[in-house]
C-alpha atoms as a PDB file:
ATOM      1  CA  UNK A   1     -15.374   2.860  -1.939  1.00  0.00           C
ATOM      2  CA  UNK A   2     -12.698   0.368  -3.755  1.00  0.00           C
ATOM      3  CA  UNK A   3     -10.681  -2.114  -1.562  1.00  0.00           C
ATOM      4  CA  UNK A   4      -7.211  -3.731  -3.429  1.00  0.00           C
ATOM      5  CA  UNK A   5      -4.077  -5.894  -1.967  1.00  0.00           C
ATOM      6  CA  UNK A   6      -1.280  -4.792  -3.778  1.00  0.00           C
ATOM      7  CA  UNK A   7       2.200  -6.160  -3.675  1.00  0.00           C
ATOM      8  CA  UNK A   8       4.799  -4.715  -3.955  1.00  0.00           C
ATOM      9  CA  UNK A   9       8.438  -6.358  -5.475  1.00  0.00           C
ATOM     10  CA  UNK A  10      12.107  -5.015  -5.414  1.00  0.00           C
ATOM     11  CA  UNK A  11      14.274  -3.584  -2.776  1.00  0.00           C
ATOM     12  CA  UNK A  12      11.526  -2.897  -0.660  1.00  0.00           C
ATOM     13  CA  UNK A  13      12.457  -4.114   2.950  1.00  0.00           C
ATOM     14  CA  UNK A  14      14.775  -2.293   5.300  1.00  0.00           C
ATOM     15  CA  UNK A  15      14.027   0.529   3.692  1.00  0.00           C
ATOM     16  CA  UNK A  16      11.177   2.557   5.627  1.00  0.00           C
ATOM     17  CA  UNK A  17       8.556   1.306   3.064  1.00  0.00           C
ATOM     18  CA  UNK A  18       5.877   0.891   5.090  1.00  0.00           C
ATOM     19  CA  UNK A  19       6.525   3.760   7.522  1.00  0.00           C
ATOM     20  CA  UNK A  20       6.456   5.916   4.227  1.00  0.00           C
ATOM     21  CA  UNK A  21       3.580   3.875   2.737  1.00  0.00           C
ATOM     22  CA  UNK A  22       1.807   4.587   6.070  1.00  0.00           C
ATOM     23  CA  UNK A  23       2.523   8.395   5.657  1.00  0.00           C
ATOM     24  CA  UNK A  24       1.225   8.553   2.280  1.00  0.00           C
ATOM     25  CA  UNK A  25      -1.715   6.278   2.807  1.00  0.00           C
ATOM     26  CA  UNK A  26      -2.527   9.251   6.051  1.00  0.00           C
ATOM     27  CA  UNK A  27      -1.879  12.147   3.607  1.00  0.00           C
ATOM     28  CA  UNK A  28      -4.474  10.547   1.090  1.00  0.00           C
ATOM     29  CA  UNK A  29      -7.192   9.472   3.612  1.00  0.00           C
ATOM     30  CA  UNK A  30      -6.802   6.134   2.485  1.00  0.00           C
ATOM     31  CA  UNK A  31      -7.016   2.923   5.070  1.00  0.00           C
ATOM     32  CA  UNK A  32      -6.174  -0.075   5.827  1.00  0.00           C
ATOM     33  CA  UNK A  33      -2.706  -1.325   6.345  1.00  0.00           C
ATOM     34  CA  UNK A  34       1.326  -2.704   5.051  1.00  0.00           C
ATOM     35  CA  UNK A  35       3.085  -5.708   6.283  1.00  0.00           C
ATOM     36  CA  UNK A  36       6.218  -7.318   4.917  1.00  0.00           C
ATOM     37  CA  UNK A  37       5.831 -10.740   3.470  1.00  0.00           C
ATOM     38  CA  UNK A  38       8.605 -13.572   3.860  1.00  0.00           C
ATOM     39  CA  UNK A  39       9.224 -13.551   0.178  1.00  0.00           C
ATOM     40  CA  UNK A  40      10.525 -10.612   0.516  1.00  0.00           C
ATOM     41  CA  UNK A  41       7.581  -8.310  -0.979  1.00  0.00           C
ATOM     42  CA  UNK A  42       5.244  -5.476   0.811  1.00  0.00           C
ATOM     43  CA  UNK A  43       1.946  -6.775   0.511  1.00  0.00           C
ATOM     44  CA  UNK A  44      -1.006  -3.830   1.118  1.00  0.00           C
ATOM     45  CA  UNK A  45      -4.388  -3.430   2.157  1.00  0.00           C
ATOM     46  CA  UNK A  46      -6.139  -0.224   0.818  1.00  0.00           C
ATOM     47  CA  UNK A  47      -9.323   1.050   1.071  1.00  0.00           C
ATOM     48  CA  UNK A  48     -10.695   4.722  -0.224  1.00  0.00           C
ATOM     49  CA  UNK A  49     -12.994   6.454  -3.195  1.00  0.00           C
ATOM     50  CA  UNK A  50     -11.622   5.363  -6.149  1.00  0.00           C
ATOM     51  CA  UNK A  51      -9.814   8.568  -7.380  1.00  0.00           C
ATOM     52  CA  UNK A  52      -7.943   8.642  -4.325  1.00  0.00           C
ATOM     53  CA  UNK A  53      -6.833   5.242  -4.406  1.00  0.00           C
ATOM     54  CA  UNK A  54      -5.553   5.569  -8.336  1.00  0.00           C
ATOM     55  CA  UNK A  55      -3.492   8.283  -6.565  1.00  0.00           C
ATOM     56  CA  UNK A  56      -1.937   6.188  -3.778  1.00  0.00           C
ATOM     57  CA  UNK A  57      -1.636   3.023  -6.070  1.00  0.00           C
ATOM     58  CA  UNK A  58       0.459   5.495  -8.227  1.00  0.00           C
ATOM     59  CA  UNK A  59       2.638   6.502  -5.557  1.00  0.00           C
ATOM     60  CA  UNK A  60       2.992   2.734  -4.675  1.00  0.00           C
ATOM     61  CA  UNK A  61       4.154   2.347  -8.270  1.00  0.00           C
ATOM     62  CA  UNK A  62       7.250   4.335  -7.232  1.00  0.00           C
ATOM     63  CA  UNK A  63       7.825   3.936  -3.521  1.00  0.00           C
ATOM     64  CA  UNK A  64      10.081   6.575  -1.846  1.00  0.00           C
ATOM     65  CA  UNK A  65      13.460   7.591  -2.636  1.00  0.00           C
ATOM     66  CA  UNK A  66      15.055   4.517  -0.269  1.00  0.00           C
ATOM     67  CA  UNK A  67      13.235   1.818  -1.856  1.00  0.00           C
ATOM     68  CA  UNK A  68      13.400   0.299  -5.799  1.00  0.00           C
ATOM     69  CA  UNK A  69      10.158  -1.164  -6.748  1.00  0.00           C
ATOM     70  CA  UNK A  70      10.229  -3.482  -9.781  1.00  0.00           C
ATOM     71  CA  UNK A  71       6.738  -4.767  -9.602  1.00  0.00           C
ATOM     72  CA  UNK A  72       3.104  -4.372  -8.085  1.00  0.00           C
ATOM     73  CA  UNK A  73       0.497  -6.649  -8.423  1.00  0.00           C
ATOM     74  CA  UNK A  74      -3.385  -5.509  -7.715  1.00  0.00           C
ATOM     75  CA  UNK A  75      -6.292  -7.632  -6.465  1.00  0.00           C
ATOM     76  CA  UNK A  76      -9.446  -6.431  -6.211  1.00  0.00           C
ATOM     77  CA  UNK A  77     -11.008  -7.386  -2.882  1.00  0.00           C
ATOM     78  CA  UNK A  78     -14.883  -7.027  -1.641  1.00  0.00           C
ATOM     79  CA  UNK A  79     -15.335  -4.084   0.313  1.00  0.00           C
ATOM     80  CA  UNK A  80     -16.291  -5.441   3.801  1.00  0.00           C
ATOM     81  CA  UNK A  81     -16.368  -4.275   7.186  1.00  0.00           C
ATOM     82  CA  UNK A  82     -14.874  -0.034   6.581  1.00  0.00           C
ATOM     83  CA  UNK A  83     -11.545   0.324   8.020  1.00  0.00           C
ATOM     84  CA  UNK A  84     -10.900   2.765  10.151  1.00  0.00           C
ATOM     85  CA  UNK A  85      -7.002   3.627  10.231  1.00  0.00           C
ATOM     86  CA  UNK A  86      -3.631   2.505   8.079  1.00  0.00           C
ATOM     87  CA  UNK A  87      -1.353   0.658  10.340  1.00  0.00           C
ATOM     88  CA  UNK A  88       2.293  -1.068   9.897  1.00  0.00           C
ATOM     89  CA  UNK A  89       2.017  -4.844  10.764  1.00  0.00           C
END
């Protein structure tokens, strides 16, 4: 299992990023969760086997049709306690 944060930069608020984040992370059986930041950016928590999670950080690389994504950063995190779902905080 790999965990990252990744956030996400560009016109990514107000535009049904997490809900579609959230519907991609379900499709790929990947957990963990989105919540917008202040700054303006999407900031995620995935967790999943490693090919998976190339998969969905590729998909995160483009976002859905609504949004424009400019950037992503990606921090590796320790794997810790398993998460069980992908929610939209």
């Amino acid at each position: 299992m790999r965990k990252v944060k990744i956030l996400v930069s560009g016109r990514v608020q107000g535009v049904y990023f997490r809900y579609f984040t959230q519907n991609k992370a379900q499709h790929f059986a990947v957990k963990g969760y989105a919540k917008n930041l202040a700054d303006g950016r999407v900031e995620i928590i995935a967790e999943a086997e490693h090919v998976v999670l190339e998969k969905f950080i590729d998909w995160c690389r483009k976002g859905p049709l609504t949004a424009r994504v400019d950037a992503i950063e990606i921090t590796e995190l320790e794997a810790g306690e398993a998460l069980t779902s992908f929610d939209i905080k």
